[in-house]
C-alpha atoms as a PDB file:
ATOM      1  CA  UNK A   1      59.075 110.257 105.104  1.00  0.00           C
ATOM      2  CA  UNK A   2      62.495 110.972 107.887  1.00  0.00           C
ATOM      3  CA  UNK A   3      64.648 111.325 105.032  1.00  0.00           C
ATOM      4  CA  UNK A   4      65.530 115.014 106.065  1.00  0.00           C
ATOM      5  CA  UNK A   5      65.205 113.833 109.378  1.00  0.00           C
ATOM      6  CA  UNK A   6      67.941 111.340 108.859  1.00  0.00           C
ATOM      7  CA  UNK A   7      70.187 114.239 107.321  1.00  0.00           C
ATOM      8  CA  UNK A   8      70.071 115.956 110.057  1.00  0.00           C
ATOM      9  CA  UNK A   9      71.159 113.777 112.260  1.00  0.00           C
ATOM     10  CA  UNK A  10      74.442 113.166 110.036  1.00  0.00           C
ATOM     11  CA  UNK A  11      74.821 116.871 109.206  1.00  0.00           C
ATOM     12  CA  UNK A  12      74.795 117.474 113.324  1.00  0.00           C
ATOM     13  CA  UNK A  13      78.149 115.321 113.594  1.00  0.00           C
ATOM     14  CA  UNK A  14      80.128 118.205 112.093  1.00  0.00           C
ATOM     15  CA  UNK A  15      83.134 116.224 113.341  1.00  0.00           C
ATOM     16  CA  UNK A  16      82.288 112.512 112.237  1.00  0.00           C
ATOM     17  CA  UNK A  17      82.025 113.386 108.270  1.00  0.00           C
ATOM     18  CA  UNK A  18      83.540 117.156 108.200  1.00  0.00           C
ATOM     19  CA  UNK A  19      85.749 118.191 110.758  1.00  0.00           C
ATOM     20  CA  UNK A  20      88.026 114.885 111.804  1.00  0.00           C
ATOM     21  CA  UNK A  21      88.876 114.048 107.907  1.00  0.00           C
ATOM     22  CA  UNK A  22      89.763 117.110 107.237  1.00  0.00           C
ATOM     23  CA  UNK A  23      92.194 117.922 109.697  1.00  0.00           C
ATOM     24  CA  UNK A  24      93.396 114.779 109.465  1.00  0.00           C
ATOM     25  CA  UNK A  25      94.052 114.861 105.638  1.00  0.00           C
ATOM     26  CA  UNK A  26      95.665 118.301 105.771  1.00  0.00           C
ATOM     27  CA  UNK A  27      97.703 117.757 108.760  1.00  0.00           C
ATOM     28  CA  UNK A  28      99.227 114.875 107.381  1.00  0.00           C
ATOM     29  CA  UNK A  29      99.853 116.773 103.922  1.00  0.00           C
ATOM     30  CA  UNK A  30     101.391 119.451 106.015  1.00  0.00           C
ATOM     31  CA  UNK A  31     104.047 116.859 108.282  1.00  0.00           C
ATOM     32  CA  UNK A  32     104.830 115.576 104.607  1.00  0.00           C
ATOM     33  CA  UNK A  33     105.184 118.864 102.921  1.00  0.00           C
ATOM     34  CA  UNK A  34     107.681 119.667 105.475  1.00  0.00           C
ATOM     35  CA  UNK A  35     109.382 116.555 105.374  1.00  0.00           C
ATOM     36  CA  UNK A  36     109.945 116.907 101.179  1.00  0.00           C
ATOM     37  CA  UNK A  37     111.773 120.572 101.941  1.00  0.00           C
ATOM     38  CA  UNK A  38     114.679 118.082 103.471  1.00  0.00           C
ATOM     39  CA  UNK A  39     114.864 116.030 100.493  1.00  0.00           C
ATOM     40  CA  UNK A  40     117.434 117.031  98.022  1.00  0.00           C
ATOM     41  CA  UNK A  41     116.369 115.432  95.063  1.00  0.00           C
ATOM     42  CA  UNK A  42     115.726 117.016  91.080  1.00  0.00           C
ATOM     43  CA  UNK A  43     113.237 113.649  90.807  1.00  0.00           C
ATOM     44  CA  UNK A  44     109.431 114.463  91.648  1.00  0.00           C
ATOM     45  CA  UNK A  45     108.407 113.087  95.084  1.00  0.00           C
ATOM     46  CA  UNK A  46     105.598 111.351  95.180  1.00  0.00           C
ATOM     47  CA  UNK A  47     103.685 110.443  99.148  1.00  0.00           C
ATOM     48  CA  UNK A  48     101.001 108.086  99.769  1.00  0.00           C
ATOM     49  CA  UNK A  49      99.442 110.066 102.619  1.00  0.00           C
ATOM     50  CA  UNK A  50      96.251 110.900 100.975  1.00  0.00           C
ATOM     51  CA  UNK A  51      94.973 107.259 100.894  1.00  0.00           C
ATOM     52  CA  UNK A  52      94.306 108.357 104.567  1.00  0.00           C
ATOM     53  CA  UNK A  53      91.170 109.769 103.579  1.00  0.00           C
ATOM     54  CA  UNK A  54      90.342 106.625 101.164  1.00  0.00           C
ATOM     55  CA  UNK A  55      90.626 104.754 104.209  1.00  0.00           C
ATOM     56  CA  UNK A  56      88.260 106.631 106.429  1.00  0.00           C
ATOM     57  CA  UNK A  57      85.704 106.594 104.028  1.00  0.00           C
ATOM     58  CA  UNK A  58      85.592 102.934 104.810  1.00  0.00           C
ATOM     59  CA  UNK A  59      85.686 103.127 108.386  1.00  0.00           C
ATOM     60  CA  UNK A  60      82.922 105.627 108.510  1.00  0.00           C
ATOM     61  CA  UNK A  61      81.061 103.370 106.563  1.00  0.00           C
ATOM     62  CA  UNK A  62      81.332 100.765 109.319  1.00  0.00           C
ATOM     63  CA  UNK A  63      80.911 103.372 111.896  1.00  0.00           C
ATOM     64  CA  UNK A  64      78.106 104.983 110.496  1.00  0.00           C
ATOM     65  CA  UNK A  65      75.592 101.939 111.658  1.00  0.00           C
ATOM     66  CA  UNK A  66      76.830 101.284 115.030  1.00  0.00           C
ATOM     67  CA  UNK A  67      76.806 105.138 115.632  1.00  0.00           C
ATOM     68  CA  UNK A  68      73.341 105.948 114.141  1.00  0.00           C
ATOM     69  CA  UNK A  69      71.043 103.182 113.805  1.00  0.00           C
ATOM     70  CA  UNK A  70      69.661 102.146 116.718  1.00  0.00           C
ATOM     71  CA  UNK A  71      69.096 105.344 117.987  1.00  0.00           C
ATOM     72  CA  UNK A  72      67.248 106.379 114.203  1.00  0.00           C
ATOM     73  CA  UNK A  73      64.673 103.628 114.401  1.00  0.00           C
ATOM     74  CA  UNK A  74      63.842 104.375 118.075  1.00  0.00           C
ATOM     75  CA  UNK A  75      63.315 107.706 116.742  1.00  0.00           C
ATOM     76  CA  UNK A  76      60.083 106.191 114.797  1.00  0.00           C
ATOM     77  CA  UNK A  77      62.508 106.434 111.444  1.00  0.00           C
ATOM     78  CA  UNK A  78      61.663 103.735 109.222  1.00  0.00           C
ATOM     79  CA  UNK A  79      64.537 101.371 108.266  1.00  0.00           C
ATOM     80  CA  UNK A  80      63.947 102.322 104.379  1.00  0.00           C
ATOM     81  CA  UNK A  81      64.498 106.248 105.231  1.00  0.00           C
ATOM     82  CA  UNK A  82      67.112 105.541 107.378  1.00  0.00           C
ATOM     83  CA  UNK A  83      68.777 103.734 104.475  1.00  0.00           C
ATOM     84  CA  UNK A  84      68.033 106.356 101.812  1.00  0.00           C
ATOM     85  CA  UNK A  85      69.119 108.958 104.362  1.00  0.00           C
ATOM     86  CA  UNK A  86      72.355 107.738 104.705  1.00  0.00           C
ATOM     87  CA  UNK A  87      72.725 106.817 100.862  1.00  0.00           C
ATOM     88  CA  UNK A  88      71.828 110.257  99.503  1.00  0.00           C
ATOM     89  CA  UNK A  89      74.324 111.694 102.916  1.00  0.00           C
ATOM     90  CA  UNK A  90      76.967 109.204 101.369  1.00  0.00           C
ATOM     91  CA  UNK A  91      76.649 110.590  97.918  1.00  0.00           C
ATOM     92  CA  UNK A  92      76.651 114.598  98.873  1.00  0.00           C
ATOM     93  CA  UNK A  93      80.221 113.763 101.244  1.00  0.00           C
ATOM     94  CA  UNK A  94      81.810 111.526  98.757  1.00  0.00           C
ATOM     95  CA  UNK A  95      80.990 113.730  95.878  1.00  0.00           C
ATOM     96  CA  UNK A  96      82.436 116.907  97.991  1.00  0.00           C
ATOM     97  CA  UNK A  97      85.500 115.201  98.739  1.00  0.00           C
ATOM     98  CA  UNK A  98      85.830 113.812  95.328  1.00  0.00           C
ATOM     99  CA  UNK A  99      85.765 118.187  94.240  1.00  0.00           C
ATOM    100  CA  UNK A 100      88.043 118.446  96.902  1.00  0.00           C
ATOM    101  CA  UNK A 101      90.601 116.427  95.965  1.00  0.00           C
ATOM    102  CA  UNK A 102      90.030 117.614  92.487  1.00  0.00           C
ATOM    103  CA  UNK A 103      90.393 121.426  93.506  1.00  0.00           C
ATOM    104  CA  UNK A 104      94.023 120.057  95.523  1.00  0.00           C
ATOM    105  CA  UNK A 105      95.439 118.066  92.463  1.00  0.00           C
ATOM    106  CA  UNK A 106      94.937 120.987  90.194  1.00  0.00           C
ATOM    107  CA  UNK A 107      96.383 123.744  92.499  1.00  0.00           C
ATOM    108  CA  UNK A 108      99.471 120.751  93.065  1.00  0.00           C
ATOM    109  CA  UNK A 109      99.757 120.775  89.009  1.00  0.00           C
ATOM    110  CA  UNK A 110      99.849 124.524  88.876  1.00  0.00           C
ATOM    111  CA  UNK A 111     102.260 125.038  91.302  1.00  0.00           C
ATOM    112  CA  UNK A 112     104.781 122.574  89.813  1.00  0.00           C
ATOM    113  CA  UNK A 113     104.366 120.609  93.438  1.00  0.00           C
ATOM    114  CA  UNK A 114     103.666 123.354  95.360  1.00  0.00           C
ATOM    115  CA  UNK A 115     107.233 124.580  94.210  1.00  0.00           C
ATOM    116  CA  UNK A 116     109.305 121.434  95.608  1.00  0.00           C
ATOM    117  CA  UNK A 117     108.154 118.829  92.981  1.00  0.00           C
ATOM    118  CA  UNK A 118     105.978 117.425  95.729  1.00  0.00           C
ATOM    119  CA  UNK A 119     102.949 115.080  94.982  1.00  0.00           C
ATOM    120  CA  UNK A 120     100.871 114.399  97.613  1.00  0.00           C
ATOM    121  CA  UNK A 121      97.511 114.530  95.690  1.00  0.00           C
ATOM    122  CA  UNK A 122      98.162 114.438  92.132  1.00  0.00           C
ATOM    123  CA  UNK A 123      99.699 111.194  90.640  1.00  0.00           C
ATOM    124  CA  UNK A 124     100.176 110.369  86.968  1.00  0.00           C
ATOM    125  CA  UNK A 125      98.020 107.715  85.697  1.00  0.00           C
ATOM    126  CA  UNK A 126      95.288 108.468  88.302  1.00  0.00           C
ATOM    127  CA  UNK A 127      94.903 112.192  87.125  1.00  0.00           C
ATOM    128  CA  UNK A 128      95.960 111.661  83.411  1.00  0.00           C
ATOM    129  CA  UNK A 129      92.154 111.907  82.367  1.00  0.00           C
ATOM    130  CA  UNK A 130      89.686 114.969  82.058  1.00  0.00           C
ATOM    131  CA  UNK A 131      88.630 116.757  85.538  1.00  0.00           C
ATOM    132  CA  UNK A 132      85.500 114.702  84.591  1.00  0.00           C
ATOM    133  CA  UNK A 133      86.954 111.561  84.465  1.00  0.00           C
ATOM    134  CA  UNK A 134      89.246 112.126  87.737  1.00  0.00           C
ATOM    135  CA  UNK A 135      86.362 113.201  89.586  1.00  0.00           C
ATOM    136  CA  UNK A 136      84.602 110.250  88.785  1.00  0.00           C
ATOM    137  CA  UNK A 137      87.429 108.192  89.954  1.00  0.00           C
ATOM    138  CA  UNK A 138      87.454 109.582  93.219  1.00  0.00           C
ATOM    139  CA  UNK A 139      83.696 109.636  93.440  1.00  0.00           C
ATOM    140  CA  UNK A 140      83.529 105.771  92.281  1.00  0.00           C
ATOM    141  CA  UNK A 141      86.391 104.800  94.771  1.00  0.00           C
ATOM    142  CA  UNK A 142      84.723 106.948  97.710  1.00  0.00           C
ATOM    143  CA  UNK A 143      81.506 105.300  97.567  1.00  0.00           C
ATOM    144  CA  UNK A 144      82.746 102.036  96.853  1.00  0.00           C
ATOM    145  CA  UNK A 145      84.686 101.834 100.068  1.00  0.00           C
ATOM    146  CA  UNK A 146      81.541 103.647 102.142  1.00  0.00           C
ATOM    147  CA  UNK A 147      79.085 101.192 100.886  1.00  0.00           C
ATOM    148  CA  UNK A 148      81.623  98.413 101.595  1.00  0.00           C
ATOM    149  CA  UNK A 149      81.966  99.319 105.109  1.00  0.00           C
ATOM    150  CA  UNK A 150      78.270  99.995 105.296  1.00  0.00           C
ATOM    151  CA  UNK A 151      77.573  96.451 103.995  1.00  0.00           C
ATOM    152  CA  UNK A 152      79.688  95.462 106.757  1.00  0.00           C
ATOM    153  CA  UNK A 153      78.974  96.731 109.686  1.00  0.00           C
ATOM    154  CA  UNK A 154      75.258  96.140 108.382  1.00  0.00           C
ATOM    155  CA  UNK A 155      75.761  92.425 108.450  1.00  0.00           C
ATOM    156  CA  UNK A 156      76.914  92.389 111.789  1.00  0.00           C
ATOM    157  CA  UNK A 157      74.244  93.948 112.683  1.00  0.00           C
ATOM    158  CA  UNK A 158      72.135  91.252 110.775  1.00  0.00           C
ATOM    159  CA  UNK A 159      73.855  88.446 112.470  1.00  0.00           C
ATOM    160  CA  UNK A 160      75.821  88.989 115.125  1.00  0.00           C
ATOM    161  CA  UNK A 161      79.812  87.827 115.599  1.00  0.00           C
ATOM    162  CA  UNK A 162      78.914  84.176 114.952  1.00  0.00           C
ATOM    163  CA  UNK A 163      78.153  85.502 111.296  1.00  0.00           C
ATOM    164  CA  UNK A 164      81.213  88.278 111.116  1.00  0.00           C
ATOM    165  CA  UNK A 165      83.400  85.055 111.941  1.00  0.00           C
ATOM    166  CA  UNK A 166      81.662  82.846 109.442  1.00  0.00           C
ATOM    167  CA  UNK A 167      81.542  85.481 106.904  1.00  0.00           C
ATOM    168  CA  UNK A 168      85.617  86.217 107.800  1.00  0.00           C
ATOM    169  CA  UNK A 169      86.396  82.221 106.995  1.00  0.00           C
ATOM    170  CA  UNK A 170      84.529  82.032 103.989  1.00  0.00           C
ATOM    171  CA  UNK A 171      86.241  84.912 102.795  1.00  0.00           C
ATOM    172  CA  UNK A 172      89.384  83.921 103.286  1.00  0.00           C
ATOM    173  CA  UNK A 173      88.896  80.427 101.941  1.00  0.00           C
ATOM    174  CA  UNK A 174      87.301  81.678  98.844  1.00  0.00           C
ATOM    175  CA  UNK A 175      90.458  84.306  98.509  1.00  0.00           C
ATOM    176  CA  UNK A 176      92.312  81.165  99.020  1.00  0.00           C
ATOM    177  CA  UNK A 177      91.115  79.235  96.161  1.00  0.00           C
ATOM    178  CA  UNK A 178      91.037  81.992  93.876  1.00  0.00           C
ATOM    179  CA  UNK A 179      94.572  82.835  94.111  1.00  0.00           C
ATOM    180  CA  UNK A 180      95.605  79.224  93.863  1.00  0.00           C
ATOM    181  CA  UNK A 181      93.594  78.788  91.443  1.00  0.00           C
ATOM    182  CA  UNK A 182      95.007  82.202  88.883  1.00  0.00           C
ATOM    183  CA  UNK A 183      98.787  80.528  90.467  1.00  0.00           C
ATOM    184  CA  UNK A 184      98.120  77.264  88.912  1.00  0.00           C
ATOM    185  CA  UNK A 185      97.007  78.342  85.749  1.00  0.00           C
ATOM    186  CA  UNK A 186      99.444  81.269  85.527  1.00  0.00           C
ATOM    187  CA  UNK A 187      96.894  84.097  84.706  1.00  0.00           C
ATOM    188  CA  UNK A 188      98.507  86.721  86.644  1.00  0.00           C
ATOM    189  CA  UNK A 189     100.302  88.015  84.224  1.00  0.00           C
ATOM    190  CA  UNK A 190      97.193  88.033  81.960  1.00  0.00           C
ATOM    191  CA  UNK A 191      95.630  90.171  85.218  1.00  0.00           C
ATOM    192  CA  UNK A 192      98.418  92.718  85.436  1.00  0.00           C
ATOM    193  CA  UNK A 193      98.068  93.402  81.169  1.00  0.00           C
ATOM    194  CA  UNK A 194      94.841  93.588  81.563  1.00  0.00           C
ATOM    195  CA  UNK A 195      94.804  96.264  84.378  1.00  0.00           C
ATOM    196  CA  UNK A 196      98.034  97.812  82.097  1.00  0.00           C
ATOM    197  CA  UNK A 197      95.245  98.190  78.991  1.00  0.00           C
ATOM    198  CA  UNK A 198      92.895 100.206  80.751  1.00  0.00           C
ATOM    199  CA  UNK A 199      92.957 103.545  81.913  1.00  0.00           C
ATOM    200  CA  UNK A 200      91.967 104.656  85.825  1.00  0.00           C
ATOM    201  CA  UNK A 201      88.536 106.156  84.589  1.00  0.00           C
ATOM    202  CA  UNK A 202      87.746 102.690  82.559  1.00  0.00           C
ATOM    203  CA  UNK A 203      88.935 100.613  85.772  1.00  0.00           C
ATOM    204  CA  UNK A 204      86.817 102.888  88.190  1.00  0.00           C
ATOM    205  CA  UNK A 205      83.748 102.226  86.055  1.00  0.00           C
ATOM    206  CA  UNK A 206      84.038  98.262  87.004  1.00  0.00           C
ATOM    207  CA  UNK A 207      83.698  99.158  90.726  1.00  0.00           C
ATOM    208  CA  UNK A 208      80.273 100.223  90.032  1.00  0.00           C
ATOM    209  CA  UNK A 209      78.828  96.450  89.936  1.00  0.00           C
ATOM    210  CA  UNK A 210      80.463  95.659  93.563  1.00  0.00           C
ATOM    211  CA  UNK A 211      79.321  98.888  94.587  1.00  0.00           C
ATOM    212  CA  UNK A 212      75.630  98.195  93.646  1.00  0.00           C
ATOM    213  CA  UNK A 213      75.823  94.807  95.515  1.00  0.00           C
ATOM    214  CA  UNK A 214      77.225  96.305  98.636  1.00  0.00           C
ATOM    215  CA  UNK A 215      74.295  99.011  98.187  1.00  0.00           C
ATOM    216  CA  UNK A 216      71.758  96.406  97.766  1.00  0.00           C
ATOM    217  CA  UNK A 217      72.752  94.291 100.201  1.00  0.00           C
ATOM    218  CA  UNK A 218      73.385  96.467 103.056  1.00  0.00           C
ATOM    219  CA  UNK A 219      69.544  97.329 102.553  1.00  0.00           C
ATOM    220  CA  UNK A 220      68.540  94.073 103.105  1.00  0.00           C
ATOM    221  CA  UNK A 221      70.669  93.592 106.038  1.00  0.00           C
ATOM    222  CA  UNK A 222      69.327  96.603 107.788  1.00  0.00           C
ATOM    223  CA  UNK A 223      65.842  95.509 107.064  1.00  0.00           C
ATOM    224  CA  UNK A 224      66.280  92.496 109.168  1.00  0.00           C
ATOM    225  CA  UNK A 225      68.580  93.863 111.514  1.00  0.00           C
ATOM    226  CA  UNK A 226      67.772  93.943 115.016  1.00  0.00           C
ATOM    227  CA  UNK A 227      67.749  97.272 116.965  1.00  0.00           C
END
């Protein structure tokens, strides 16, 4: 089996999965640190800047096939070690950025918002549970959005921009429908209580099933999916 042959090829793009995020993430926590000093306010301040990383979780999911694929199986790695490769390399990142994140929200806690009542990566509601239960939020949400973009850009691969544009319409239509659908019979209010009832551990648990179907099916893709 390539499988370590496979995580050696992701472990050599030190920038890809380690470097860029990270100075990404930190410079952006810096710019807003700095901007909080010039707000006079006694109410905390809460940022949105670390959905950043969230959201490049996803793209490298995308990225991750165009980048590495091709160039795997011409390197006589077979399509299943390539996949299990990149699943176990998914879980080892995710699950260090998930401690990561942890490690951040805690030291933010500590220090009262790192002495400016400044939240950048702890948030009520989201870290309200155990360490255990926040770290499997941000493990759940990681790999959800990597093996969404890996589904992705692995059915593009499969077939082509014909099928990215067919799969875009039918997405949109089915979106469509849905929403007029919840509109017309007035269930969104029944959708907000229900998200209300549930805690952010309990509501990360449901993203397993659409993660296992993105997992799934981006294996099938790439096992069809021309080189």
């Amino acid at each position: 089996m390539n499988i370590r042959k496979v995580l050696k090829m992701y472990v050599r793009d030190k920038w890809g999965w380690f470097l860029i995020p990270n100075i990404m993430l930190f410079s952006i926590f810096i710019i807003n640190l700095i901007v909080s000093l010039f707000i006079t306010t006694k109410e905390q301040f809460y940022t949105g800047g670390v959905s950043y990383i969230f959201v490049y979780m996803l793209v490298m999911g995308i990225l991750v096939v165009a980048q590495t694929f091709s160039y795997a199986v011409s390197m006589s790695v077979r399509r299943t070690d390539y996949f299990i490769g990149t699943v176990v390399m998914a879980a080892i990142m995710n699950f260090s950025y998930g401690v990561l994140l942890i490690i951040c929200s805690t030291i933010e806690k500590w220090t009262n918002g790192w002495g400016g009542k400044f939240h950048f990566f702890h948030f009520p509601y989201l870290n309200d549970g155990t360490l255990l239960e926040q770290l499997a939020i941000y493990f759940i949400l990681f790999i959800n959005l990597f093996f969404l973009g890996l589904m992705i850009s692995s059915f593009a691969r499969r077939f082509g921009k014909k099928g990215m544009v067919y799969a875009a319409i039918t997405s949109l239509l089915i979106a469509s429908i849905a929403a007029l659908l919840v509109t017309y019979y007035e269930y969104w209010m029944d959708i907000v209580h229900w998200f209300i009832e549930h805690t952010a551990v309990q509501l990360a648990y449901w993203l397993i099933i659409p993660t296992l179907f993105y997992v799934i099916f981006s294996y099938l893709f790439l096992r069809r999916a021309t080189v």
